[in-house]
Protein backbone atom coordinates (compact mmCIF):
# COMPACT_ATOMS: atom_id res chain seq x y z
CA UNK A 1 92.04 108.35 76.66
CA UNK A 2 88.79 109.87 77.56
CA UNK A 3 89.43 113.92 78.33
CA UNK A 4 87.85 114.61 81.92
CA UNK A 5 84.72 116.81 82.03
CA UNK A 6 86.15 118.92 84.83
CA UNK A 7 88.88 119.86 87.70
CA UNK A 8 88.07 119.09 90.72
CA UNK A 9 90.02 120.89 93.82
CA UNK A 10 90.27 118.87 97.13
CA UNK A 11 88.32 121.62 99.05
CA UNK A 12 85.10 121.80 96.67
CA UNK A 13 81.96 120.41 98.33
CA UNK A 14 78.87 120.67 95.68
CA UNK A 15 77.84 117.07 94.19
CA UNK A 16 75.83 117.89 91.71
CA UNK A 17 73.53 114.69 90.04
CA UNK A 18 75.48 112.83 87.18
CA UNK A 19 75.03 109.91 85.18
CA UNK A 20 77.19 106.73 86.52
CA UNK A 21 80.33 105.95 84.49
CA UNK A 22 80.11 103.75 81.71
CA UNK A 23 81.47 100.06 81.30
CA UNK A 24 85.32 99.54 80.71
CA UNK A 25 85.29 97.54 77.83
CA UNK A 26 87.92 96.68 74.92
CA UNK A 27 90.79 99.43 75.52
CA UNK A 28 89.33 102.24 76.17
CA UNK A 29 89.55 104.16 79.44
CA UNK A 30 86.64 105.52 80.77
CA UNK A 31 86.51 109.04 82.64
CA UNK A 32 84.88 109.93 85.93
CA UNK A 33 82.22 111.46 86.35
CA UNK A 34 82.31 115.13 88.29
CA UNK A 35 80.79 113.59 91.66
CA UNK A 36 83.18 110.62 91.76
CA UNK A 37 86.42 113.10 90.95
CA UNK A 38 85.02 115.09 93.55
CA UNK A 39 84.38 112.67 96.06
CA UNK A 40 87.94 111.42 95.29
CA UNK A 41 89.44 115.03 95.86
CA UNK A 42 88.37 114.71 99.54
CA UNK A 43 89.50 110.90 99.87
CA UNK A 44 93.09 111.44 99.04
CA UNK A 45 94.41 113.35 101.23
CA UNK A 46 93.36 110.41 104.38
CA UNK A 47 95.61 107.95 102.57
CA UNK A 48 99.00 106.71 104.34
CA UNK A 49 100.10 106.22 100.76
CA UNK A 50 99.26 110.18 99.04
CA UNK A 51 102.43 111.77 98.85
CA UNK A 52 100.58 114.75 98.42
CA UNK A 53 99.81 115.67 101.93
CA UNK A 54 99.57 119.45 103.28
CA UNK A 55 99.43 120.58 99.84
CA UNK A 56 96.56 121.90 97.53
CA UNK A 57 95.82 119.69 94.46
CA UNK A 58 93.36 119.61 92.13
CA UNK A 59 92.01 115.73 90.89
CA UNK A 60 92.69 116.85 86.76
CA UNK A 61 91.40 113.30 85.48
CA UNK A 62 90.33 109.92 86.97
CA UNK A 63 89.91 106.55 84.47
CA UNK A 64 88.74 103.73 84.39
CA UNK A 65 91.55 101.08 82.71
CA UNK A 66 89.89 97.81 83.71
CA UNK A 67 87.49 95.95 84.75
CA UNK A 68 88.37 93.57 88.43
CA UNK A 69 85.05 91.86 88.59
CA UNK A 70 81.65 92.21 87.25
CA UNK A 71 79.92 89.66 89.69
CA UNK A 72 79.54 90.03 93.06
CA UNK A 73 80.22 93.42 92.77
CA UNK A 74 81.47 95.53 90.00
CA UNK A 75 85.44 96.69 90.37
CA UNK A 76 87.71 98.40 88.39
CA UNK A 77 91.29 99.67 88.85
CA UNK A 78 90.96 103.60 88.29
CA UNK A 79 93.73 106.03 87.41
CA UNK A 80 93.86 109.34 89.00
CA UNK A 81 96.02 112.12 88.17
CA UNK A 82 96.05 115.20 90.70
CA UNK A 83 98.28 118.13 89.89
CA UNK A 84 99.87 120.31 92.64
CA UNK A 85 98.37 124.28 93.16
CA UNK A 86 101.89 125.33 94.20
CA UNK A 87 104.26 124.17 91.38
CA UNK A 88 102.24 122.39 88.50
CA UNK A 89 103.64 119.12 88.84
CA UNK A 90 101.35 116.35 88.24
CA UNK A 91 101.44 112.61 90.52
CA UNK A 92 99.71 109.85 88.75
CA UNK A 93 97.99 106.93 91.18
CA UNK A 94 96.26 104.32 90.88
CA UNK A 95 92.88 103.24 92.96
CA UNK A 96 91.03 100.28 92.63
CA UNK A 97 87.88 101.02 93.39
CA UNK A 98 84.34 98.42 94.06
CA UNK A 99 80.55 100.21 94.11
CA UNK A 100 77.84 98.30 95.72
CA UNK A 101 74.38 99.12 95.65
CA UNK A 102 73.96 99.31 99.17
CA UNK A 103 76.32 100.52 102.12
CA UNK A 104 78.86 97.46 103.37
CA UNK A 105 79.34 98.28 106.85
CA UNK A 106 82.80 95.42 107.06
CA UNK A 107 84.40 98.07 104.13
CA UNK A 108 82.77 100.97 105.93
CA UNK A 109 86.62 102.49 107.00
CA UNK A 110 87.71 102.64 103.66
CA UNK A 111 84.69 103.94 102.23
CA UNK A 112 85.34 106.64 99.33
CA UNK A 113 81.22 108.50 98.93
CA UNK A 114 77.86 107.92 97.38
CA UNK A 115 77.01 108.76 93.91
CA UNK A 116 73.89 108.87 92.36
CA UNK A 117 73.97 105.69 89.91
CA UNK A 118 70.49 105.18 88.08
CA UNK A 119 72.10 102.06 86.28
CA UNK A 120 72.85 100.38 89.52
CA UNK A 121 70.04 100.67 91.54
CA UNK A 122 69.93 104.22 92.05
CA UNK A 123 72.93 104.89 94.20
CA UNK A 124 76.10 103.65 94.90
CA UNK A 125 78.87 103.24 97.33
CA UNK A 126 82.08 103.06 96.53
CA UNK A 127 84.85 101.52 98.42
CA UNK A 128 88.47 100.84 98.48
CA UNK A 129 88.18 97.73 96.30
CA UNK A 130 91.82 96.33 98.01
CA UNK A 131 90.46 95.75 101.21
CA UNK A 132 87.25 93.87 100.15
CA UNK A 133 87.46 90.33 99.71
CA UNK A 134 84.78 89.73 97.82
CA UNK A 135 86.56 91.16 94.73
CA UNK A 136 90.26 90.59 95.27
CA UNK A 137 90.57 87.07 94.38
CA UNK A 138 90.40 88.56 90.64
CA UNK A 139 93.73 89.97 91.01
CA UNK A 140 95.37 86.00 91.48
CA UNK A 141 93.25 84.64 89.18
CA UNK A 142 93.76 87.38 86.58
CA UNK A 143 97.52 86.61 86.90
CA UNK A 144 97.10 83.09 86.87
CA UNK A 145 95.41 83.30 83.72
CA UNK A 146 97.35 85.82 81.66
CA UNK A 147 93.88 87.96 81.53
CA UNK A 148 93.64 90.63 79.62
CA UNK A 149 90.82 93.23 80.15
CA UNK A 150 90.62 97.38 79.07
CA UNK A 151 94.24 98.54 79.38
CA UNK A 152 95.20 96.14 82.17
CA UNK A 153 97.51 92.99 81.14
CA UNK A 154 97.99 90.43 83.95
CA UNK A 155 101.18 88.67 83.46
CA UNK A 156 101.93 85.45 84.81
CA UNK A 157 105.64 84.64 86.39
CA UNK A 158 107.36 81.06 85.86
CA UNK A 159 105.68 80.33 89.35
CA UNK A 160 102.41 81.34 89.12
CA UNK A 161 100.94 78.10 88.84
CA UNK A 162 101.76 78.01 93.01
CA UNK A 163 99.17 80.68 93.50
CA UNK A 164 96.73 80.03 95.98
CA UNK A 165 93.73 80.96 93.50
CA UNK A 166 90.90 80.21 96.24
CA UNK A 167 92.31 82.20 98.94
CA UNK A 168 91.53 84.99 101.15
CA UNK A 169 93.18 88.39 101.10
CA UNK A 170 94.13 90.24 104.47
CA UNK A 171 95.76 93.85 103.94
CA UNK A 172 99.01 94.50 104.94
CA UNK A 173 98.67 97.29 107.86
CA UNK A 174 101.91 98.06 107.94
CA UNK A 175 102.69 99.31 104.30
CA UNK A 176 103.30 102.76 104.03
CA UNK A 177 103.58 103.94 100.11
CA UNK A 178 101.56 101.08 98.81
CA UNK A 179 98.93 98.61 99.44
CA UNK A 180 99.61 94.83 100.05
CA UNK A 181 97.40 91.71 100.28
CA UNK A 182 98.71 88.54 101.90
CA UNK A 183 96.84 85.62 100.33
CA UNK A 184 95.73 82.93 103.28
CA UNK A 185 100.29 82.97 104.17
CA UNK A 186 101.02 81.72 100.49
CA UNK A 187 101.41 84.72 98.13
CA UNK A 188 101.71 88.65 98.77
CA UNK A 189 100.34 91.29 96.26
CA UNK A 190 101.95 94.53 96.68
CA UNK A 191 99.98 97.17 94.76
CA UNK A 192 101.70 100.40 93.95
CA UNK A 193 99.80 103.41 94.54
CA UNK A 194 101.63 106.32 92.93
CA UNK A 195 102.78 105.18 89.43
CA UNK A 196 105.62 106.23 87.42
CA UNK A 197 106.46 105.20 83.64
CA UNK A 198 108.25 102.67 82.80
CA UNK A 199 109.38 99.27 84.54
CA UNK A 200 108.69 99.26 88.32
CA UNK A 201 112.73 98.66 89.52
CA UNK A 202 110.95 95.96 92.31
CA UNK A 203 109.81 93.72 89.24
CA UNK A 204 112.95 94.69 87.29
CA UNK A 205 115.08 93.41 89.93
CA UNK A 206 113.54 90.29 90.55
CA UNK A 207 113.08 89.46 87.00
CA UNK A 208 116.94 89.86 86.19
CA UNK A 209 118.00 88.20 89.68
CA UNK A 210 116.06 85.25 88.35
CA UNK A 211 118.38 84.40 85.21
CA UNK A 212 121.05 84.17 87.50
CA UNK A 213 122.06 80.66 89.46
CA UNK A 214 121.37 81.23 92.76
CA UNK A 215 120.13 84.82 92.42
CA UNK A 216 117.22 84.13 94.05
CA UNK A 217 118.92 82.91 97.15
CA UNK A 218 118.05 86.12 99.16
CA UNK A 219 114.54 87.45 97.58
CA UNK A 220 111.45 86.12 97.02
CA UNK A 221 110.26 84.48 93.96
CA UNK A 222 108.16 86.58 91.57
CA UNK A 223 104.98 84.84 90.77
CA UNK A 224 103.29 87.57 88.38
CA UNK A 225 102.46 91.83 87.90
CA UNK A 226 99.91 93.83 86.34
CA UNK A 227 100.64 96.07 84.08
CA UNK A 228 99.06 98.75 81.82
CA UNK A 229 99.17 101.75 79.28
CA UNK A 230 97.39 105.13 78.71
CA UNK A 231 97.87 108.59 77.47
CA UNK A 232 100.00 110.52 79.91
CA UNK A 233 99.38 114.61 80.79
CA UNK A 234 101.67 115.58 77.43
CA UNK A 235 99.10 113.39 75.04
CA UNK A 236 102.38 111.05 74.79
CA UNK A 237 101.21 106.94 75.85
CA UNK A 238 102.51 105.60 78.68
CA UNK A 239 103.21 101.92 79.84
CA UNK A 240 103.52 101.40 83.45
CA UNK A 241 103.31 98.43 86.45
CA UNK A 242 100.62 98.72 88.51
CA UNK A 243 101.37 95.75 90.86
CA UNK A 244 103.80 92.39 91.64
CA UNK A 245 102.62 89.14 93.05
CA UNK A 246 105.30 86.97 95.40
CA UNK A 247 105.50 84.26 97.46
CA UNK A 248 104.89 84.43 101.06
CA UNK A 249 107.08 83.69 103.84
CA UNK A 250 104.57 82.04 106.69
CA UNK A 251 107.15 82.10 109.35
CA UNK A 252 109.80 84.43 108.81
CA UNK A 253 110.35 87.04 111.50
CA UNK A 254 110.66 90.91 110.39
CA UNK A 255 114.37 92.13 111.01
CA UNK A 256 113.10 95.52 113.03
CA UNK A 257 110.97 93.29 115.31
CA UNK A 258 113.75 90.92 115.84
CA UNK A 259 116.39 93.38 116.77
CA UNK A 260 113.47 94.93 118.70
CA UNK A 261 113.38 92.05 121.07
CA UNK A 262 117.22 92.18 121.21
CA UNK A 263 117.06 95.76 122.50
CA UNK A 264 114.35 95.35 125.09
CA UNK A 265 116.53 92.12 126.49
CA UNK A 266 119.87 94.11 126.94
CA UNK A 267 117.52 96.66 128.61
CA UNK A 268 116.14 94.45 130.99
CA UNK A 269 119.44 93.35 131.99
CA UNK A 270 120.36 95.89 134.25
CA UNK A 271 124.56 94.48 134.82
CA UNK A 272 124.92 92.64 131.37
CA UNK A 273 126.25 93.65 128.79
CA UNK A 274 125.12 93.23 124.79
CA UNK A 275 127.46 90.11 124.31
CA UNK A 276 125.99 88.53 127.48
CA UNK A 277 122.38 88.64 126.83
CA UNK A 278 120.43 85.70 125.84
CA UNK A 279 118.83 88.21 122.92
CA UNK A 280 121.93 89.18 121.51
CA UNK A 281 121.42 89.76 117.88
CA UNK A 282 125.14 89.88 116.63
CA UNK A 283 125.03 86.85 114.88
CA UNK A 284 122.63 87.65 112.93
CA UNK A 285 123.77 91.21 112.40
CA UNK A 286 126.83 89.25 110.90
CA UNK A 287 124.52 86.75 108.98
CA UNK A 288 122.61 89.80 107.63
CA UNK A 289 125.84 91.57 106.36
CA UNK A 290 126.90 88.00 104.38
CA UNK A 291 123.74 88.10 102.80
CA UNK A 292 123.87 91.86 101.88
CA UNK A 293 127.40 91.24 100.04
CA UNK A 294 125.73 88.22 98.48
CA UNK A 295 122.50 90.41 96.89
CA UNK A 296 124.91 93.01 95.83
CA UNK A 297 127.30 90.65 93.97
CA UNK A 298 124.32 89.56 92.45
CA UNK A 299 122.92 92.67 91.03
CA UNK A 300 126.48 93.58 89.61
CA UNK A 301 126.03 90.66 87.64
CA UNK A 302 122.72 90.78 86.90
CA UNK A 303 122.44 94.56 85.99
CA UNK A 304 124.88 97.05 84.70
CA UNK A 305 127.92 98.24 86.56
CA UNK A 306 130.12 101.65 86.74
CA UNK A 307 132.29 103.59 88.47
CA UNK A 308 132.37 107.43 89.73
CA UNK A 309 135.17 109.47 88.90
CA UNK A 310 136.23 112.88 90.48
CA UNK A 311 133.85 115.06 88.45
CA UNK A 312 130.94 112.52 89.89
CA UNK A 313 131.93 112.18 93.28
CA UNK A 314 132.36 116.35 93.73
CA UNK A 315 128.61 116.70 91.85
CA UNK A 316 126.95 113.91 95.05
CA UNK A 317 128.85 115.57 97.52
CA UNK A 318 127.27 119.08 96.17
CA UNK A 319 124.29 117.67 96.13
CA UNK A 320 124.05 116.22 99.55
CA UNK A 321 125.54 119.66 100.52
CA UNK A 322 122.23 121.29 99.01
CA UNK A 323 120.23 118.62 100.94
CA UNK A 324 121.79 119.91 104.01
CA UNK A 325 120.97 123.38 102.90
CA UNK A 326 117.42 122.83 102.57
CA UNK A 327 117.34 120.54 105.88
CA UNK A 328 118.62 123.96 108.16
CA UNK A 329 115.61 126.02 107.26
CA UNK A 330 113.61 123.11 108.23
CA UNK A 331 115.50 121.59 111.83
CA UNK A 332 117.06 124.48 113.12
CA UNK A 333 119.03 121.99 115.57
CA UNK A 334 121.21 120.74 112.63
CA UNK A 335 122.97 123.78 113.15
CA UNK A 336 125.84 122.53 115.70
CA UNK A 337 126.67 119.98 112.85
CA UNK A 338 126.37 121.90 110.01
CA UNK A 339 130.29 122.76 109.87
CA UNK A 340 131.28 119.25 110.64
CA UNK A 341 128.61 118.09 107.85
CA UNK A 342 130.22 120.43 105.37
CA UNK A 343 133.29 119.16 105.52
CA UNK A 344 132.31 115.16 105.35
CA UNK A 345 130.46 116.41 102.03
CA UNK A 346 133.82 118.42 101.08
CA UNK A 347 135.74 115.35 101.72
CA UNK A 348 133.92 113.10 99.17
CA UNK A 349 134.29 115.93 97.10
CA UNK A 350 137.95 115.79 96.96
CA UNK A 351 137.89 111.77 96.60
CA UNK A 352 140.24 110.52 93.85
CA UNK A 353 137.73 108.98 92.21
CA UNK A 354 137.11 105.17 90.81
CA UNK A 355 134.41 104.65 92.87
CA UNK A 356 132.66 101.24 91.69
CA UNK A 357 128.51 101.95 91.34
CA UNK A 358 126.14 99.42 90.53
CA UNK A 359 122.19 98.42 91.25
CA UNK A 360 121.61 98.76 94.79
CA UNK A 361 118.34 98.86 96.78
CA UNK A 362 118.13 102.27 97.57
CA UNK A 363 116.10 102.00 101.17
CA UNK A 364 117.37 99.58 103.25
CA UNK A 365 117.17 99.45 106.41
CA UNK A 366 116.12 96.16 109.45
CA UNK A 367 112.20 96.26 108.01
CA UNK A 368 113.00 95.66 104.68
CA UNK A 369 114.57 92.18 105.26
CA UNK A 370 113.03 88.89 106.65
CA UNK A 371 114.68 86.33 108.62
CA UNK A 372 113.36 82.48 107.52
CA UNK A 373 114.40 79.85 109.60
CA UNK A 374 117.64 79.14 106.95
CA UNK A 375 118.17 82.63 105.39
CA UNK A 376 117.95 86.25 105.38
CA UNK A 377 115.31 87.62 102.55
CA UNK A 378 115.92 90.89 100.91
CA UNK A 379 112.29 93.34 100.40
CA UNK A 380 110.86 96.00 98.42
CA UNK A 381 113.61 97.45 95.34
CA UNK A 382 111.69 99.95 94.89
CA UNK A 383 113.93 102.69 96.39
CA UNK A 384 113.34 105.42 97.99
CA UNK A 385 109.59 106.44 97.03
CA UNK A 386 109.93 110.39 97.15
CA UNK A 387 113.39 109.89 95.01
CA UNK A 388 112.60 110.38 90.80
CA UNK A 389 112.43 106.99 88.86
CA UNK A 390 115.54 107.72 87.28
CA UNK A 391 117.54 107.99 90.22
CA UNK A 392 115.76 104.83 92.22
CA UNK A 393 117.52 102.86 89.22
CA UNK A 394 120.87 104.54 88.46
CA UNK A 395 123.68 102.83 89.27
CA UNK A 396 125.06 104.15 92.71
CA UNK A 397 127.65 102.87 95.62
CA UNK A 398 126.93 99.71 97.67
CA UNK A 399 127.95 101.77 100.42
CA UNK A 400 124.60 103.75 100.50
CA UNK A 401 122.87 100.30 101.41
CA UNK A 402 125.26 99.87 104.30
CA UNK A 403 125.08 103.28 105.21
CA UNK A 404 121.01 102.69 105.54
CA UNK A 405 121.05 99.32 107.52
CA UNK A 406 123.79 101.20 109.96
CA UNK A 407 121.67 104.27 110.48
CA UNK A 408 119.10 101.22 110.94
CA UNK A 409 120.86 99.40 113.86
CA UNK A 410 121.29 103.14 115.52
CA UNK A 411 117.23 103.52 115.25
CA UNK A 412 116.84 99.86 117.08
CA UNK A 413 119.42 100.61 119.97
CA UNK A 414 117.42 104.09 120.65
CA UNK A 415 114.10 104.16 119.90
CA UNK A 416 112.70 102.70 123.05
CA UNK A 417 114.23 105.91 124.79
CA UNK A 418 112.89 108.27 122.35
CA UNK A 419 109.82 109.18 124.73
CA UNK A 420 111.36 108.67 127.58
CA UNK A 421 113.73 110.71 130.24
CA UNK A 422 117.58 110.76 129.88
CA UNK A 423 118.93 107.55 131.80
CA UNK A 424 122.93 107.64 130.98
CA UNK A 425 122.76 103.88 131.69
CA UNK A 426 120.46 103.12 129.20
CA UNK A 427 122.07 105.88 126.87
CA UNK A 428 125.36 103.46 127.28
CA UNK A 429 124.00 100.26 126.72
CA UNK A 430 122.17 101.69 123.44
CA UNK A 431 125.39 103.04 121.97
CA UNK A 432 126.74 99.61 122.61
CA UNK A 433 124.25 97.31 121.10
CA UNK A 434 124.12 99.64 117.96
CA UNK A 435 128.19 99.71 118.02
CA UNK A 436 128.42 95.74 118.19
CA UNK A 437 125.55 95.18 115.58
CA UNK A 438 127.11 97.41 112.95
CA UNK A 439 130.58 95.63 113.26
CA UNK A 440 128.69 92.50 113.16
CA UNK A 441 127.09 93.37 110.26
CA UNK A 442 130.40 95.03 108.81
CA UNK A 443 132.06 91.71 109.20
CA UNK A 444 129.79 90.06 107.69
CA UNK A 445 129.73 91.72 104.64
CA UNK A 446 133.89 92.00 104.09
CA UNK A 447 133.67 88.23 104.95
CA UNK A 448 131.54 87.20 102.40
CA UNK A 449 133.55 89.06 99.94
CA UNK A 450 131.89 92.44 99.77
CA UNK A 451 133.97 95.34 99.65
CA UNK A 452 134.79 96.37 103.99
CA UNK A 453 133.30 100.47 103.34
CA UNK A 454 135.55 100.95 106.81
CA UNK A 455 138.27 101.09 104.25
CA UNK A 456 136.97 104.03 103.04
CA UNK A 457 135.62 106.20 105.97
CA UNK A 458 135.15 109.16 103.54
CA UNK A 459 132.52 107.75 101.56
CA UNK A 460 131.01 105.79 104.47
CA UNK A 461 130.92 108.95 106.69
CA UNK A 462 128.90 111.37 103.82
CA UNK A 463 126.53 108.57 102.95
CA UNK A 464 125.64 107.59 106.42
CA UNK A 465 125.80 111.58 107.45
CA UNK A 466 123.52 112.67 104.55
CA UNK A 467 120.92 109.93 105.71
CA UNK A 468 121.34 111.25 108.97
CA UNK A 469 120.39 114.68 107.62
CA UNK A 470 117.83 113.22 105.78
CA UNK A 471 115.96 111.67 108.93
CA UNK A 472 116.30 114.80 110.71
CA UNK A 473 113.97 116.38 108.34
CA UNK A 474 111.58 113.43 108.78
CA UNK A 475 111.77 113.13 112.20
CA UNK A 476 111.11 116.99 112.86
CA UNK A 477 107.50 116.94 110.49
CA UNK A 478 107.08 113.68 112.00
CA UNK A 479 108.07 112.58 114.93
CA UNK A 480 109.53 115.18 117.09
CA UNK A 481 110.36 112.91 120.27
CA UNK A 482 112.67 110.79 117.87
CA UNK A 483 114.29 113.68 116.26
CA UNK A 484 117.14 113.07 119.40
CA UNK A 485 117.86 109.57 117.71
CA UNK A 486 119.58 110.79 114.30
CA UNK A 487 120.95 114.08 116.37
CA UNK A 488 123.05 111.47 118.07
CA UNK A 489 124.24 109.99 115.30
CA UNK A 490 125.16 113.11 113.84
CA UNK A 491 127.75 113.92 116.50
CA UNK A 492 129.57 111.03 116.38
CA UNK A 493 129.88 111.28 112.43
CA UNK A 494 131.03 114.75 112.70
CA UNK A 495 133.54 114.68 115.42
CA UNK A 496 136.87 115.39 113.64
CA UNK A 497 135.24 115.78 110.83
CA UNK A 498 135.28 119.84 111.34
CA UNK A 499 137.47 122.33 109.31
């Protein structure tokens, strides 16, 4: 790989006149140019996706690994590696980016600057090349056709041939750490924005879920991914996934918006109850929990399995105990439950041990599952996105998925009162939908033969109570209004749970 001609810092303004960057041919990478580095530097911080927000970076090198299109427009898919001011460490990501020769007012919003380009009509202006359509359509066809091009390989699932290869893309506005495009309802492209090395576990999990009969029961069929390699920071190559092409459910109904609905009925209702309203969304709470115990007997087949002993159980609950640390000097109001916290942790601590671990998804929660008109679908195993790659694919308990989509049902029941004044009523009917939707769910799960966690309330407690913690933090940088929602929670799973 190319060496970059210069650091760029995020607060650096002068754009001095440069040459444009050469062609991306064969397999070599080609490095920015000081103006487009620059102009890149002030770009990233805007992004929903830059995990790097509120702190000072510098943009150390940005390539060029491949060439998207040549005709209408010229794209590539650039990698750029910023490295933090405060500790050294170093986030790789990955930007596809399209220059035209003139402004494009329908891309204007995701517009990245102006360079001076005497090979391409003087100047160009470079865009976001995800959100314009004009160029995306290489990304299907690319997989379709097992292209190769520069460092990028385009690899085609057992499926691909369904892709919809004239279609148009629309981006996904509600993705948060990556970019998707649905493809005219038929196929979804989720692009992943900060890269790590080695298999994405989202592609990993799919792929080994397929080999199984009936693994693919409860996630969506993998129809292709992009991959590449380059030289990493330490000289030493690296092989990564840049992106993962599925089919696309036209009518399925997002889990958070359905449950949602549920809440706003009960609410409505002034004298029902949650079991009386037309809305209720037990039964599919319940339905949701089979197919959770379904997925996770599947990845213990498909992937490798485990179990934690003593040693491993007191090392999490030391760790979640140094989560909590951190999380006081940041919410002050955890303070009340810090005692009863300490001792859920201590608990876990003194568990016997023979804990079974195994793949699980790492972030689940009611918007990370679909609801077809036959099934639930299962999103996104990517894990937790601020978590290292190493412990997004560890083996770990079931129970931390079922602590998530718990901690989910308790975000559904109170959300809508967040911003709103106390009202006791409503305070009781929330605490009763999100009490009769994690039973449901519970049920479910034992039912269709996953291990009932309300068998063992130690582990449940710490791994629901350290997500708790967890969403305090977020919810204090955040969202302040909602920081009452996992507060709540917090006091029911720490009453007689104090020394």
């Amino acid at each position: 790989m190319a060496e970059p001609d210069t650091e760029i810092t995020h607060d650096e303004t002068a754009e001095p006149a440069v040459p444009a960057p050469p062609a991306a041919t064969g397999a070599a990478a080609t490095a920015a140019p000081p103006e487009l580095a620059r102009l890149l530097a002030a770009w990233l911080p805007g992004q929903r996706w830059f995990a790097g927000k509120g702190r000072p970076f510098t943009v150390e090198e940005a390539t060029a690994l491949g060439m998207l299109t040549e005709r209408p427009w010229r794209s590539d898919v650039w990698l750029v590696r910023v490295r933090h001011d405060d500790d050294g460490s170093t986030d790789t990501y990955q930007v596809p980016l399209v220059r035209r020769p003139q402004p494009a007012d329908q891309i204007g919003h995701v517009l990245v600057g102006e360079t001076a380009d005497p090979d391409y009509g003087g100047r160009s202006w470079w865009y976001d090349a995800l959100h314009d359509k004009e160029v995306t359509g290489a990304w299907l066809t690319g997989i379709a056709g097992g292209r190769t091009e520069g460092r990028l390989e385009f690899v085609p699932g057992p499926d691909a041939a369904e892709l919809p290869l004239e279609a148009s893309s629309l981006v996904n506005p509600r993705e948060q750490s990556n970019t998707s495009l649905i493809f005219d309802d038929a196929a979804i492209l989720k692009v992943f924005r900060r890269l790590h090395p080695g298999f994405n576990p989202d592609i990993e999990v799919h792929q080994a879920l397929a080999t199984l009969d009936g693994g693919e029961r409860h996630v969506a069929k993998l129809l292709g991914y992009v991959r590449a390699d380059w030289t990493g920071a330490d000289g030493a190559p690296v092989r990564a996934d840049l992106a993962m092409m599925q089919e696309f459910f036209q009518t399925a109904s997002d889990g958070w918006e359905l449950a949602k609905v549920s809440v706003r009925d009960l609410y409505a209702e002034a004298d029902l109850h949650a079991n009386e309203v037309g809305g209720d969304f037990a039964g599919e709470a319940h339905r949701l929990g089979q197919a959770t115990a379904e997925v996770h007997g599947d990845l213990a087949r498909a992937l490798p399995t485990g179990t934690l002993e003593e040693a491993d159980l007191a090392e999490l609950a030391a760790a979640m105990g140094r989560r909590l640390d951190a999380a006081l000097s940041t919410v002050p109001k955890l303070g009340p439950y810090a005692p009863g916290l300490r001792a859920a942790f201590a608990a876990l601590g003194a568990h016997p041990g023979g804990v079974p671990v195994q793949r699980v998804h790492g972030d689940y929660h009611l918007g990370q599952v679909l609801r077809t008109s036959h099934r639930w679908v299962v999103l996104d195993f990517e894990g937790e996105p601020a978590k290292p790659l190493s412990e997004r694919t560890g083996p770990d308990s079931p129970v931390r998925d079922l602590a998530g989509m718990l901690r989910s049902f308790d975000y559904a029941a109170r959300h809508l009162l967040a911003d709103h004044p106390y009202e006791p009523h409503l305070a009781y009917r929330a605490e009763e939908w999100a009490l009769r939707n994690r039973e449901a769910f519970l049920d479910g799960y034992a039912e269709a033969g996953g291990p009932d966690p309300r068998d063992d309330t130690v582990l449940l407690r710490a791994y629901e109570a350290d997500k708790a913690v967890y969403e305090a933090v977020y919810e204090a940088r955040n969202r302040p209004s909602w920081l009452p929602i996992p507060l709540a929670s917090l006091a029911r799973l720490t009453e007689g749970a104090r020394p």
